[in-house]
Structures are given as C-alpha cells and as structure tokens.
N, C-alpha and C. Protein backbone atom coordinates (compact mmCIF):
# COMPACT_ATOMS: atom_id res chain seq x y z
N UNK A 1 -20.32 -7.40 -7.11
CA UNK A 1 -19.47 -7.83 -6.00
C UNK A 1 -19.10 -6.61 -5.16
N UNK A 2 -19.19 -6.57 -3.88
CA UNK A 2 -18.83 -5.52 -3.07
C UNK A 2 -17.48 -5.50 -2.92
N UNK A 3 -16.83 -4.15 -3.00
CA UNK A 3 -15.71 -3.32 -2.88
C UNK A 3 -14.97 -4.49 -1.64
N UNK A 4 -13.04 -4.52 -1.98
CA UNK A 4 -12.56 -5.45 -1.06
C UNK A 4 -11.68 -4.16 -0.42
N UNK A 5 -11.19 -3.97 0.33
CA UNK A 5 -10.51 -3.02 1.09
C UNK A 5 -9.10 -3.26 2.29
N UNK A 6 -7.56 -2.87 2.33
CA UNK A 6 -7.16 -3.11 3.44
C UNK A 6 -7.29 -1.73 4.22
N UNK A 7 -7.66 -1.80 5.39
CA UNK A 7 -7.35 -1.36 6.54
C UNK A 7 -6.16 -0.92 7.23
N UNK A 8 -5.63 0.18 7.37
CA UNK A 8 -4.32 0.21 7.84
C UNK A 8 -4.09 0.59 9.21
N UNK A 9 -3.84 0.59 10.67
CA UNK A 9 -3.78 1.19 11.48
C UNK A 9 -2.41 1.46 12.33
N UNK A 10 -1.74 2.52 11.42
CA UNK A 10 -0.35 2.89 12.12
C UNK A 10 0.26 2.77 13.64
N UNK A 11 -0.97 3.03 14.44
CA UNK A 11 -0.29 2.94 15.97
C UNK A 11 -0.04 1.46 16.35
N UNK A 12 -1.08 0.52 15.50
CA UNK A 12 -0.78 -0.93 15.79
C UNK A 12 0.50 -1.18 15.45
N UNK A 13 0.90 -1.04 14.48
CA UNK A 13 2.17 -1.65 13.58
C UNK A 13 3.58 -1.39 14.53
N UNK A 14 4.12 -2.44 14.89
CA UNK A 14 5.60 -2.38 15.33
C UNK A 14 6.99 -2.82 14.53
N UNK A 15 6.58 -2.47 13.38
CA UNK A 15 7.40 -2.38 12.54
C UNK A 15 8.64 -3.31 12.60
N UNK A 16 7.46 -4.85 12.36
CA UNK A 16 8.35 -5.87 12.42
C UNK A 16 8.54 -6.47 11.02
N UNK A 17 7.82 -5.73 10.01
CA UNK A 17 8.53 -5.91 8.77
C UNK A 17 7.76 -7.31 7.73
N UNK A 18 6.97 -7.80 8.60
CA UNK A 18 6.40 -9.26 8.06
C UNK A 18 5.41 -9.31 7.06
N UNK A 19 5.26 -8.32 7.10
CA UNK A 19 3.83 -8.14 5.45
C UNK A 19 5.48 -7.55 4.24
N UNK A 20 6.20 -6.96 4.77
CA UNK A 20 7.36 -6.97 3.60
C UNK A 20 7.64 -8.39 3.08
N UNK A 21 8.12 -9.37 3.70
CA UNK A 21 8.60 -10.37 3.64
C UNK A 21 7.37 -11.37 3.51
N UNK A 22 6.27 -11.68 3.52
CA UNK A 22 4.90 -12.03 3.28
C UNK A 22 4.67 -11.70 1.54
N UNK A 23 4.44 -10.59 1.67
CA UNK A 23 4.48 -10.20 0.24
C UNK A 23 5.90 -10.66 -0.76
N UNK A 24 6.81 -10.75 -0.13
CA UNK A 24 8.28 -11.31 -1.21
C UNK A 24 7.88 -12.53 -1.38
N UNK A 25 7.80 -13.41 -0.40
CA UNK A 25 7.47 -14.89 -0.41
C UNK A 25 6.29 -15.00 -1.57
N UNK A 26 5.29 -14.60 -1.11
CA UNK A 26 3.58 -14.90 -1.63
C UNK A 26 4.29 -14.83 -3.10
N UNK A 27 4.69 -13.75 -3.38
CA UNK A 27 5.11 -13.12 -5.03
C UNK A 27 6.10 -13.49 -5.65
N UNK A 28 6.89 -14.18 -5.12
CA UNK A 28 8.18 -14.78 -5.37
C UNK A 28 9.19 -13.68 -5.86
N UNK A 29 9.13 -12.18 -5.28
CA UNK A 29 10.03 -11.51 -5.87
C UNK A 29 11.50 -11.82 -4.85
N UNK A 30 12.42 -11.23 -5.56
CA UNK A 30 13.72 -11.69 -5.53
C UNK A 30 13.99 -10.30 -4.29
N UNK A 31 15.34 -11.22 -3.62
CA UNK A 31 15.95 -10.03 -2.30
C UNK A 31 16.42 -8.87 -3.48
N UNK A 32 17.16 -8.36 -3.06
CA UNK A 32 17.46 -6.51 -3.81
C UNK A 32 18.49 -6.03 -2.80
N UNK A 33 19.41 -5.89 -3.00
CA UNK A 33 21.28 -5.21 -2.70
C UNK A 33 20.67 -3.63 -1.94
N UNK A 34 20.89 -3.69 -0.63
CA UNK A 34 20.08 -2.65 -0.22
C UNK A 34 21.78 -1.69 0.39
N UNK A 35 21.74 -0.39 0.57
CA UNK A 35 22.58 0.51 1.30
C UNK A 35 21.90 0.96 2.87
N UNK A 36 22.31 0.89 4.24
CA UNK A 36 22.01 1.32 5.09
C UNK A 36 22.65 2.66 5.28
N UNK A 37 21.39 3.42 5.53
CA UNK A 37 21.44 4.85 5.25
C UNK A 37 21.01 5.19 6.82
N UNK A 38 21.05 4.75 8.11
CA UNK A 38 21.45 5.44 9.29
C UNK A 38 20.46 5.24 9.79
N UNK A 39 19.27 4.17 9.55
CA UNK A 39 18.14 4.03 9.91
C UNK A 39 17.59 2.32 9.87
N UNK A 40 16.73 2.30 10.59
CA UNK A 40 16.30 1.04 10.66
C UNK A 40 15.24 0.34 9.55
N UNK A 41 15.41 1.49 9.11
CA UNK A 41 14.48 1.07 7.52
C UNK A 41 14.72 1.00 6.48
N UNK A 42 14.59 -0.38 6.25
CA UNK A 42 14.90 -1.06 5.02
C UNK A 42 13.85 -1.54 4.26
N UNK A 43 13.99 -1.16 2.48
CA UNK A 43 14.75 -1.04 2.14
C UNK A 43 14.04 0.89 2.16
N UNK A 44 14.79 1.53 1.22
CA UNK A 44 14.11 3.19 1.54
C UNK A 44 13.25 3.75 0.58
N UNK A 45 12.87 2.73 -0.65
CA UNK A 45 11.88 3.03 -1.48
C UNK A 45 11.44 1.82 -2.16
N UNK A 46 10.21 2.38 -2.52
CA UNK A 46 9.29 0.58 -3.24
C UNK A 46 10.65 0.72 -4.86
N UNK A 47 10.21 -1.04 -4.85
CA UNK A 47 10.99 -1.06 -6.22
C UNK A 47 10.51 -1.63 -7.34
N UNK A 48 10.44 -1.97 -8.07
CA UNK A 48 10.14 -2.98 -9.16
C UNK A 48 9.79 -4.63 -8.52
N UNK A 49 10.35 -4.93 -7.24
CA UNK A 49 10.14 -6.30 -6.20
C UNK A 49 10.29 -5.78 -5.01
N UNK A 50 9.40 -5.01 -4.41
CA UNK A 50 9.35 -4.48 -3.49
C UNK A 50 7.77 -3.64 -3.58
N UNK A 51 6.69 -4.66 -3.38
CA UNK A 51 5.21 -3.70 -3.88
C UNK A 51 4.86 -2.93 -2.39
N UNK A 52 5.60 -3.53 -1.30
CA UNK A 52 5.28 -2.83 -0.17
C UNK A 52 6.11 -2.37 1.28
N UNK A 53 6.13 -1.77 1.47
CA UNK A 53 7.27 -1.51 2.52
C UNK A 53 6.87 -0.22 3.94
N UNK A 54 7.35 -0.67 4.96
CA UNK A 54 7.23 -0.23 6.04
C UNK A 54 8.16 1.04 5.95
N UNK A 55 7.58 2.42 6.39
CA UNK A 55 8.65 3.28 6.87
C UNK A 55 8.61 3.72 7.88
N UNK A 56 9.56 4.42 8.22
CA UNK A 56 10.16 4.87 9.60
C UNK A 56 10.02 5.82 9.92
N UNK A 57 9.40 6.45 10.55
CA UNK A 57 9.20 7.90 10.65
C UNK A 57 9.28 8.22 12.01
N UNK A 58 10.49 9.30 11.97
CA UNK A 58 10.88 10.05 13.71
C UNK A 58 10.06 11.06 14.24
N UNK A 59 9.65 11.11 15.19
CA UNK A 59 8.97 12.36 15.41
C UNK A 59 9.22 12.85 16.50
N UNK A 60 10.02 14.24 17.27
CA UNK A 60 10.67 14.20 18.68
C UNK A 60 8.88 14.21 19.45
N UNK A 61 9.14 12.91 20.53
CA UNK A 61 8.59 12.95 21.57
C UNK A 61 8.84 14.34 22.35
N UNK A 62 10.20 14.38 23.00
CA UNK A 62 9.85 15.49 24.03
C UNK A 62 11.46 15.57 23.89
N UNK A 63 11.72 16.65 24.83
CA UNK A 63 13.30 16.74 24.93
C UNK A 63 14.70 15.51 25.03
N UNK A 64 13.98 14.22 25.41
CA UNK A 64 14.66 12.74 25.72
C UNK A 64 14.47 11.94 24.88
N UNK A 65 13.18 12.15 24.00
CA UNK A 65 12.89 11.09 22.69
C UNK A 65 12.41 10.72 21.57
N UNK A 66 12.54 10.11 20.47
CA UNK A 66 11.89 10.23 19.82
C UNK A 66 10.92 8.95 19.63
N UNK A 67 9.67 9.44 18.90
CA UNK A 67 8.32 8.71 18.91
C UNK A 67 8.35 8.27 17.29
N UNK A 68 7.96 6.98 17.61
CA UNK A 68 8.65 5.88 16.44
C UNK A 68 6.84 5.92 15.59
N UNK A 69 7.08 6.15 13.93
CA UNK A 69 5.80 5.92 13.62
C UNK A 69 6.27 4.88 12.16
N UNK A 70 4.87 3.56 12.15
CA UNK A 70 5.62 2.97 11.11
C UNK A 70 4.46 2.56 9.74
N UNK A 71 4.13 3.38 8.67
CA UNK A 71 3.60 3.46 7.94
C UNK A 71 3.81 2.81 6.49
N UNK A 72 2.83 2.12 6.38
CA UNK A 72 2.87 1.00 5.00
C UNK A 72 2.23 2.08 3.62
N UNK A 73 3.77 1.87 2.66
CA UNK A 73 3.56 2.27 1.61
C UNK A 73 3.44 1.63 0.57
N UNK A 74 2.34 1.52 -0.01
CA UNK A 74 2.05 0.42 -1.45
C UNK A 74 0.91 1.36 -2.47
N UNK A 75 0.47 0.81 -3.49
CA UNK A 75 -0.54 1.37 -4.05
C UNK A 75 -1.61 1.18 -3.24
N UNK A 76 -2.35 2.46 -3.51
CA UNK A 76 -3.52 2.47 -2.55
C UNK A 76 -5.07 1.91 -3.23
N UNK A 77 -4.81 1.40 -4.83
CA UNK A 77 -5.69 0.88 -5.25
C UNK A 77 -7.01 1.62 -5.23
N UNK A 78 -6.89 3.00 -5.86
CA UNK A 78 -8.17 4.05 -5.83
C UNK A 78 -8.98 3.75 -6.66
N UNK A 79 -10.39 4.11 -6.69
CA UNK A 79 -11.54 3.84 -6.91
C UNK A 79 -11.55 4.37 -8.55
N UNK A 80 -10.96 5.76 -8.44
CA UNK A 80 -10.54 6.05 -9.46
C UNK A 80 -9.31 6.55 -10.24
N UNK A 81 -8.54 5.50 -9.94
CA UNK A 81 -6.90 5.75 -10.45
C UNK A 81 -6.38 6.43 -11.77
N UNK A 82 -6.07 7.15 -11.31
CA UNK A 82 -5.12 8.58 -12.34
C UNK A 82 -3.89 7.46 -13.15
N UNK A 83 -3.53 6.62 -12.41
CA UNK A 83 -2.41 5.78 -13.15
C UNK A 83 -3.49 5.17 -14.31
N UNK A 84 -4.73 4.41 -14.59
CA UNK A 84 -5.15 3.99 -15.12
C UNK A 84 -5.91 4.74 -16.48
N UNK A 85 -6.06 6.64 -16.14
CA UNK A 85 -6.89 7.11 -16.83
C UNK A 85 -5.98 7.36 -17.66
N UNK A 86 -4.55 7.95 -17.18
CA UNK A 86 -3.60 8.15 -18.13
C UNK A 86 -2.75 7.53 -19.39
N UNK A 87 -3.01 5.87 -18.81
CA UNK A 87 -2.58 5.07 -19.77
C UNK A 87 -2.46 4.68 -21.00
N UNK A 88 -1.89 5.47 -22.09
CA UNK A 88 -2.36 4.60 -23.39
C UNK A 88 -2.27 3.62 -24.03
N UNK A 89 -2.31 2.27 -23.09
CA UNK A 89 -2.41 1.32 -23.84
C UNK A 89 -3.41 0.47 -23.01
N UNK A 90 -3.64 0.93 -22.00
CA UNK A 90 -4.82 0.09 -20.81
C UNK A 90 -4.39 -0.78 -20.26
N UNK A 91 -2.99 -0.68 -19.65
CA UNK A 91 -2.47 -1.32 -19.05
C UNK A 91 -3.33 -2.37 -17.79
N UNK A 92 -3.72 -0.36 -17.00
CA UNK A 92 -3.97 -1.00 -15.90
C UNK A 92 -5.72 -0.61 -15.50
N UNK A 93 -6.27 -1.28 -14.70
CA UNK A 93 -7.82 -1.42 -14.95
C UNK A 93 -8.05 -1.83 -13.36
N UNK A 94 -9.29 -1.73 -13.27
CA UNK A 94 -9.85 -2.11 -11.82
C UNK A 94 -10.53 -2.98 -12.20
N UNK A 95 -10.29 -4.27 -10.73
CA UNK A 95 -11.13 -5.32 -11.04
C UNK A 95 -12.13 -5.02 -10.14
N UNK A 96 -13.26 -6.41 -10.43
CA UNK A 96 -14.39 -5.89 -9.88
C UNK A 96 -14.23 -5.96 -7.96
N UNK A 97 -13.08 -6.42 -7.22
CA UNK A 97 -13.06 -6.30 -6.60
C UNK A 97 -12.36 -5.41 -5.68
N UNK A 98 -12.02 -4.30 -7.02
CA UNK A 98 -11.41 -2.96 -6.47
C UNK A 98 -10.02 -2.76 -6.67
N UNK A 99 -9.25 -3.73 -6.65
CA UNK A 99 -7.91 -3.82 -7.00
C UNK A 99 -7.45 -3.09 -8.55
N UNK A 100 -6.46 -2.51 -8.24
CA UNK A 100 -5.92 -1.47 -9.28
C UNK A 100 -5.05 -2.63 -9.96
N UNK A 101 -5.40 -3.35 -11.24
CA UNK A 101 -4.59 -4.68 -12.17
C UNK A 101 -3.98 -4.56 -13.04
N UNK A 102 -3.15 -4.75 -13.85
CA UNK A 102 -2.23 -4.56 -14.81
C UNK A 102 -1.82 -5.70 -15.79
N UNK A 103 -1.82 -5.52 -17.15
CA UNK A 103 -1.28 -6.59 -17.71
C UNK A 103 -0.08 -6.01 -18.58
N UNK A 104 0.91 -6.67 -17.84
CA UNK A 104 1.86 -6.37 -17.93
C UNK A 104 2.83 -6.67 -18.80
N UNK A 105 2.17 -7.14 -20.47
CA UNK A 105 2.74 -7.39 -21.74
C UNK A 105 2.18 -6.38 -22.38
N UNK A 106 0.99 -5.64 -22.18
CA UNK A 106 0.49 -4.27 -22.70
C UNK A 106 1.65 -3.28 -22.84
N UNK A 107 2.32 -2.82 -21.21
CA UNK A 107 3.38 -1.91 -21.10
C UNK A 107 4.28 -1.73 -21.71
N UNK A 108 4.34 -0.27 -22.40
CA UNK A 108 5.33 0.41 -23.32
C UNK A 108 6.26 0.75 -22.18
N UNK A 109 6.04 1.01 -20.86
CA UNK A 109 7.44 1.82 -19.81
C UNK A 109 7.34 2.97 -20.51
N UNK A 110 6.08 3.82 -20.86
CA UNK A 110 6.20 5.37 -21.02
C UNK A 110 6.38 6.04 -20.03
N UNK A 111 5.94 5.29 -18.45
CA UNK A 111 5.83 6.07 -17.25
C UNK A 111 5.18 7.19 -17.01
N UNK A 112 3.97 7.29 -17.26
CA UNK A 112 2.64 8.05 -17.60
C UNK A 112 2.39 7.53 -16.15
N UNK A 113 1.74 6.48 -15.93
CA UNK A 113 1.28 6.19 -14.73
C UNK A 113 2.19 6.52 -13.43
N UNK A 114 3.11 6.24 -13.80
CA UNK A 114 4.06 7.09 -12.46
C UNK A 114 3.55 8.66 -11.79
N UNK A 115 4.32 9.25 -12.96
CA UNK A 115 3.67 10.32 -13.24
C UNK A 115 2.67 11.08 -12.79
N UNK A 116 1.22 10.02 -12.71
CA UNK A 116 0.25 10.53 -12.56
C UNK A 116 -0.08 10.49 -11.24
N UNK A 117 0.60 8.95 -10.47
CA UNK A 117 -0.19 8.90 -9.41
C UNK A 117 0.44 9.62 -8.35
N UNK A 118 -0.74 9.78 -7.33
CA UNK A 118 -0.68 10.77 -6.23
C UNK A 118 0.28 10.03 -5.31
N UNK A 119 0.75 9.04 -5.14
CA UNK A 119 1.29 8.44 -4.10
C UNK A 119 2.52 7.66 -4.99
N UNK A 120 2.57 8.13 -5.58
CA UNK A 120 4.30 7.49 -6.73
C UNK A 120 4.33 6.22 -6.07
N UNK A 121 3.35 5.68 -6.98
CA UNK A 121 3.95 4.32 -6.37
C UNK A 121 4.48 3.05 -7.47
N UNK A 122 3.90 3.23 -8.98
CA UNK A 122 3.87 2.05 -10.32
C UNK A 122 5.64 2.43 -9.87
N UNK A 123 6.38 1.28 -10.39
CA UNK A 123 7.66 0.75 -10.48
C UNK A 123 7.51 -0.02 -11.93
N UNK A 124 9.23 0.19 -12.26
CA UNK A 124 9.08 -0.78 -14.01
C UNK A 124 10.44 -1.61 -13.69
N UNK A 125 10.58 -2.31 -13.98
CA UNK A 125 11.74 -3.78 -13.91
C UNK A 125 12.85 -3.42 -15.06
N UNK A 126 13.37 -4.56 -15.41
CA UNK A 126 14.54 -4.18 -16.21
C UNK A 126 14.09 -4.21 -17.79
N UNK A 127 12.65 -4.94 -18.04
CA UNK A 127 12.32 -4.47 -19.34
C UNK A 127 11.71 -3.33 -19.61
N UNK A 128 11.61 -2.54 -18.10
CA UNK A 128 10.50 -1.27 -18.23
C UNK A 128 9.27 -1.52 -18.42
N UNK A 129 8.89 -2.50 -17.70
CA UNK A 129 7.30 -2.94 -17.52
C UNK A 129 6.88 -2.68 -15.87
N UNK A 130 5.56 -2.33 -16.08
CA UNK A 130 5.16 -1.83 -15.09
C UNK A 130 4.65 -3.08 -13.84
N UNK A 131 5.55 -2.42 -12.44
CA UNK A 131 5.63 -3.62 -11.56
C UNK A 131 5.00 -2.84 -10.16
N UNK A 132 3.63 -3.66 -9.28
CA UNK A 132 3.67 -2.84 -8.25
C UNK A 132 2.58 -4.09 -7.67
N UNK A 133 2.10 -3.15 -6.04
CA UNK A 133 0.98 -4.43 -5.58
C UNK A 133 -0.33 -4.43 -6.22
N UNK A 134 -0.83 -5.50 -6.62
CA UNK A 134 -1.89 -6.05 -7.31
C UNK A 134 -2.78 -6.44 -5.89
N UNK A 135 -2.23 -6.23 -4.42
CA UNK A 135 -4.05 -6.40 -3.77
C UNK A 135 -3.93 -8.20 -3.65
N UNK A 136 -2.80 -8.91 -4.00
CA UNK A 136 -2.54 -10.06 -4.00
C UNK A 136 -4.00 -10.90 -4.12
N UNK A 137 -4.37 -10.38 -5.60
CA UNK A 137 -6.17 -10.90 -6.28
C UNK A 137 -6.00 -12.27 -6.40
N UNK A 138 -4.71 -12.82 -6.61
CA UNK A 138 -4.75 -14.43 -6.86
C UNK A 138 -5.57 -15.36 -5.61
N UNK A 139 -4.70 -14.51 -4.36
CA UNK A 139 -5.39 -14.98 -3.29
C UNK A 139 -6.95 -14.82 -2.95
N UNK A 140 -7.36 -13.55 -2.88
CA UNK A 140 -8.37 -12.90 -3.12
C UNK A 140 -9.78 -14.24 -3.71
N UNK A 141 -9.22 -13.93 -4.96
CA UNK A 141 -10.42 -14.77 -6.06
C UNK A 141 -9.91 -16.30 -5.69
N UNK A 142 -9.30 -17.07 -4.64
CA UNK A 142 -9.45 -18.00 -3.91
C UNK A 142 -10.20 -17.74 -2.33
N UNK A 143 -10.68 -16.92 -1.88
CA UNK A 143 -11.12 -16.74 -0.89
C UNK A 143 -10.31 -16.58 0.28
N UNK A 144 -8.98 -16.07 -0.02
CA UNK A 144 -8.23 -15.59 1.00
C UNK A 144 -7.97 -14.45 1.06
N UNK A 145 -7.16 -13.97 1.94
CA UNK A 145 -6.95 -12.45 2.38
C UNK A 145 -5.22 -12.33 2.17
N UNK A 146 -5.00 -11.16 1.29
CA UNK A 146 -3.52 -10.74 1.21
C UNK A 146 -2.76 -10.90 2.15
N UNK A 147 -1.46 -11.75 1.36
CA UNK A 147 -0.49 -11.95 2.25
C UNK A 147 0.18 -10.89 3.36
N UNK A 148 -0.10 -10.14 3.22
CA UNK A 148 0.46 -8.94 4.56
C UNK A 148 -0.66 -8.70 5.49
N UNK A 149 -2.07 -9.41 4.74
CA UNK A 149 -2.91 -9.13 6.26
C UNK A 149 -3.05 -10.30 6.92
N UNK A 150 -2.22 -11.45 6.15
CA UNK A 150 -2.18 -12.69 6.77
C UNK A 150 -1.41 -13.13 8.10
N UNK A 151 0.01 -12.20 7.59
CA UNK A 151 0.55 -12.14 8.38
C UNK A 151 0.89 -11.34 9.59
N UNK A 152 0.43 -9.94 9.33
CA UNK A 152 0.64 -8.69 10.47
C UNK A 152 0.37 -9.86 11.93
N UNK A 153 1.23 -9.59 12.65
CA UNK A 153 0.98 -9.93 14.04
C UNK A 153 -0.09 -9.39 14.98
N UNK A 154 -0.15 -8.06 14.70
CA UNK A 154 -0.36 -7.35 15.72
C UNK A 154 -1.91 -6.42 14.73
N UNK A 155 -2.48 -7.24 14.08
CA UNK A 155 -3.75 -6.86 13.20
C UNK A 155 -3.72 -4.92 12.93
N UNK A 156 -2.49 -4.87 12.61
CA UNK A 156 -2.12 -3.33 11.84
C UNK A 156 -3.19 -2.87 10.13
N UNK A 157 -3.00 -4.84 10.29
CA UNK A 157 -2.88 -4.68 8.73
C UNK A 157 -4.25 -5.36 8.20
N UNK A 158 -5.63 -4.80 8.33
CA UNK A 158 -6.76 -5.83 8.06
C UNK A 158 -7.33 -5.83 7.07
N UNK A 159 -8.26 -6.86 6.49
CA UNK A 159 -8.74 -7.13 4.85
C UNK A 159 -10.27 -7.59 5.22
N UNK A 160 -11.01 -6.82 4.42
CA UNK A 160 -12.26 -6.89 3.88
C UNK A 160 -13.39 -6.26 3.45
N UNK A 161 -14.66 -6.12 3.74
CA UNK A 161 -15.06 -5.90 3.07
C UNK A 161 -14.98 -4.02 2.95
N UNK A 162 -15.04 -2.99 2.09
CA UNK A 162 -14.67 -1.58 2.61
C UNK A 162 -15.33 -0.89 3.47
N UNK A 163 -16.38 -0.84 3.15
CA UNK A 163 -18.15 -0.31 3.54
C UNK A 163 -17.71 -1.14 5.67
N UNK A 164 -17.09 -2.31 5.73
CA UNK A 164 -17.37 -2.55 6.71
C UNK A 164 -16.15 -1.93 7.73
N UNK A 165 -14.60 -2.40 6.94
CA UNK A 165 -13.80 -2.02 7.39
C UNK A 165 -13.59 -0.03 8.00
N UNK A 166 -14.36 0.95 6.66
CA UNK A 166 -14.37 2.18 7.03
C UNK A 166 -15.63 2.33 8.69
N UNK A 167 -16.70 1.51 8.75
CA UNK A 167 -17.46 1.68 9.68
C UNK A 167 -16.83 1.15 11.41
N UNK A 168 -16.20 0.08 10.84
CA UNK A 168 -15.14 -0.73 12.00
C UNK A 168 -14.21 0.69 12.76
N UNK A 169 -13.94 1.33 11.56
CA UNK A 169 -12.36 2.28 12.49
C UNK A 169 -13.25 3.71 13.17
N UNK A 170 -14.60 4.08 12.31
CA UNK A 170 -15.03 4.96 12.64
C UNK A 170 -15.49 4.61 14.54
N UNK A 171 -16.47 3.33 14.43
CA UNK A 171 -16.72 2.90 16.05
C UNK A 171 -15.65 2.85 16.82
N UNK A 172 -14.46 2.31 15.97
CA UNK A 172 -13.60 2.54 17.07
C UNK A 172 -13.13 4.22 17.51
N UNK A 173 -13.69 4.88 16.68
CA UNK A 173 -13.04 6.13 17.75
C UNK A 173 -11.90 7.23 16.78
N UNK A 174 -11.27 6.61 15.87
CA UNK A 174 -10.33 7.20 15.04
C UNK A 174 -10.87 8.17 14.28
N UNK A 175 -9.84 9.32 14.76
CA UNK A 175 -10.50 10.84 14.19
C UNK A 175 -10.57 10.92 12.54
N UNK A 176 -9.54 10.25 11.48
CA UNK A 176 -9.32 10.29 10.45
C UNK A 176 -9.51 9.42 10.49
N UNK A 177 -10.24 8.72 8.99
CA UNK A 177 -10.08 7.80 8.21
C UNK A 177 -9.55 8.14 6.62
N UNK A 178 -8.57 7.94 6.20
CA UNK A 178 -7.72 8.63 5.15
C UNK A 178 -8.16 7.57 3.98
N UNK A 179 -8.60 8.13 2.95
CA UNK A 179 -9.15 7.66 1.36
C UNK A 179 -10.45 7.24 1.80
N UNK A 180 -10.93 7.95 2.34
CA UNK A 180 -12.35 7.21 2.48
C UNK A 180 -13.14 7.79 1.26
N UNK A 181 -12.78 8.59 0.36
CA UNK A 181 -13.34 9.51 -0.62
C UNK A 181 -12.19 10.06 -1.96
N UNK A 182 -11.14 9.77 -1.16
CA UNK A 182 -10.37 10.25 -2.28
C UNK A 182 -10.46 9.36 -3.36
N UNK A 183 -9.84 10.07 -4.69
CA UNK A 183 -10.02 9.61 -5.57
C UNK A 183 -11.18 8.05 -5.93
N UNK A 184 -12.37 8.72 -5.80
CA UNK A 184 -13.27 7.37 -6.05
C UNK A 184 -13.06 6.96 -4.06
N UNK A 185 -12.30 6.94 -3.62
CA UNK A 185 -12.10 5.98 -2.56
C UNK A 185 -11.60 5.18 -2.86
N UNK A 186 -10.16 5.34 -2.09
CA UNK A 186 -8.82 4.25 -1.61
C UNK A 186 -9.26 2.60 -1.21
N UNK A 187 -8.37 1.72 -1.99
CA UNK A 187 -8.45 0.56 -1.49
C UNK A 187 -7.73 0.28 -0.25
N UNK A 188 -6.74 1.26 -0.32
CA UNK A 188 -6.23 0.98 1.14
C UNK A 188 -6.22 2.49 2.13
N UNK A 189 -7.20 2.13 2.95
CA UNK A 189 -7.59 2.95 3.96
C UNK A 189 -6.55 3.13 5.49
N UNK A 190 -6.59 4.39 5.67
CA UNK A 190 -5.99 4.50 7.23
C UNK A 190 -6.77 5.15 8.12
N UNK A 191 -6.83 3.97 9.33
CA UNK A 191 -7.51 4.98 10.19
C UNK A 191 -6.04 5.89 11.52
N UNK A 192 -6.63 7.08 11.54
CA UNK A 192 -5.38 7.84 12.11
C UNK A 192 -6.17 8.31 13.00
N UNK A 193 -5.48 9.15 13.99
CA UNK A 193 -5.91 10.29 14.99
C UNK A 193 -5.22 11.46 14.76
N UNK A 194 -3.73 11.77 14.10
CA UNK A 194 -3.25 12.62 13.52
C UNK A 194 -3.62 13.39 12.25
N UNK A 195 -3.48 14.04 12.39
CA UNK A 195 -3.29 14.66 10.46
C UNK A 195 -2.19 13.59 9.80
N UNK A 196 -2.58 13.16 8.28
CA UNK A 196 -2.10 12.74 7.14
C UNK A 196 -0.75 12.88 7.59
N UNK A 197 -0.19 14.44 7.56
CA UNK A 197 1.07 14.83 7.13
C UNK A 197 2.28 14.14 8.45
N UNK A 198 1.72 14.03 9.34
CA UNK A 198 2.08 13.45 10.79
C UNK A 198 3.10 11.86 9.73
N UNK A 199 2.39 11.26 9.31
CA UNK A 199 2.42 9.89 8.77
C UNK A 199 2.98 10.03 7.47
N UNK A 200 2.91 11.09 7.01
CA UNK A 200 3.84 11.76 5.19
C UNK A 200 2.57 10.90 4.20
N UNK A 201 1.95 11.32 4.51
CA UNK A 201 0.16 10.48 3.53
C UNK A 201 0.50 11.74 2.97
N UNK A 202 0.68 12.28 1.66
CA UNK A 202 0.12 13.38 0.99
C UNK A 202 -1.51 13.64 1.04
C-alpha cells in the first residue's frame, strides 16, 4: 500500500481553529479548562485530548506590525519514529499506511517515547497511557480523509497520497518542503518558503 501523507501549508491557514475542533468531535475527546495567557491561542500545548492544535506565532512585520503565522502541531507520524524504537513494550508501530499507532493497553506511562521524540509530541491521560494523533486511520481504512483535512476551509490542510502530495508543493514553487527525508520521512509534511525556525519546526 502506498505511503498516506498530510500536507501542511502555513501561509494558507487563517487560523480559524477547525481541524482543532474537527479532530475533538471526530475523537470524541472532551473540552479541557484552558488559562488565557495574552494571546489568541488556545489552548498553549497538545494534551492528552488535544492531538492537534494551531499556534500563533508573531513575527514583527515592520515598525507598525506584526505578521501573524499559524502552524499545526501534532505528531508528524515519521517513517521512522524514535517514539516507537524506544519503546519497551511496542506500544507504538507503523501501519501500513504510515501512521505512527498505538495500543494503548500495552502502555506502562514510562514516557520513553516522549522523551525520544523530536517534536514532543506522545501525551499520557490520567492512567498514564499514551494519548496523541493516530492520522485519524479509522477514517482512513474507510476511505476517507482525516478529520482536519476535511474540514480546513481554506485547503491549509491536505491528505494523500505522499509521493504525490511532496511533488504537488514542489510544482507549486515552495522553497522548503520540511520531512521530506527526515526521519524515514514525515507523515506530515510542510511546504514553506521560510526556514523551519521562522515556523519553530525544530
């Protein structure tokens, strides 16, 4: 089966928040008691019900303003995930359609996989089991496309095949394409014109 892939494209995204709330619905995770911390972004880190979230990032335009950037943080579902090599109990595994999976009665909550991954992203709940985005495979292995690329308005947020999606951003013109190689190669790809660090991509 060929590699499934999302697409990310930051300048699209107007950070209207609907693949957050897409993904709560789809997953049935529960709202979460948030603190506003002086910013329009909510909430300010992934949680245990929270596999994906929009951030906010200021950047001064020019002496009058600042330039709004809004970047989706979830697992990036790598080709070859450090959360998965580290695991001792095999929690978590790649399916054949690329998605980084977890079974989540395996989990001791040693937090090894935290730990390991490059983009801190595994979360553990209140039994200390490991909670994060699964690539929404339920949908997937029905022939649909993840709830946040269902919903993006403004096609920020696109799903399919990788091989096609990395060739899609290259024609279009975008200087970076980010995980196109890392680790194994990222399930979730960005195409940028900035450097990484512009966007806080480690």
């Amino acid at each position: 089966m060929s590699r499934k892939a999302l697409l990310i494209i930051p300048e699209l995204c107007i950070g209207c928040r609907a693949c957050q709330v897409a993904c709560k619905s789809w997953n049935q995770l529960p709202a979460e008691e948030t603190i506003n911390e002086g910013t329009h972004e909510n909430p300010t880190d992934l949680t245990a019900y929270t596999y994906n979230r929009i951030k906010f990032i200021e950047k001064p335009l020019n002496e009058k303003g600042i330039k709004y950037l809004f970047v989706s943080q979830r697992c990036m579902h790598c080709g070859e995930p450090l959360c998965a090599e580290v695991c001792p109990t095999e929690t978590l595994f790649v399916s054949e359609e690329g998605a980084v999976l977890y079974l989540k009665e395996r989990c001791i909550g040693c937090g090894l996989c935290r730990k390991a991954c490059p983009y801190d992203v595994p979360r553990y709940d209140e039994n200390g089991e490991i909670s994060k985005c699964h690539l929404c495979i339920d949908r997937i292995w029905e022939g649909l496309e993840p709830a946040c690329a269902k919903t993006c308005p403004t096609s920020s947020i696109k799903f399919g095949e990788r091989e096609e999606l990395i060739n899609e951003a290259k024609k279009k013109g975008y200087k970076i394409i980010y995980g196109e190689k890392d680790f194994g190669g990222l399930g979730v790809i960005f195409a940028l014109n900035e450097p990484p660090e512009v966007y806080e991509l480690p």
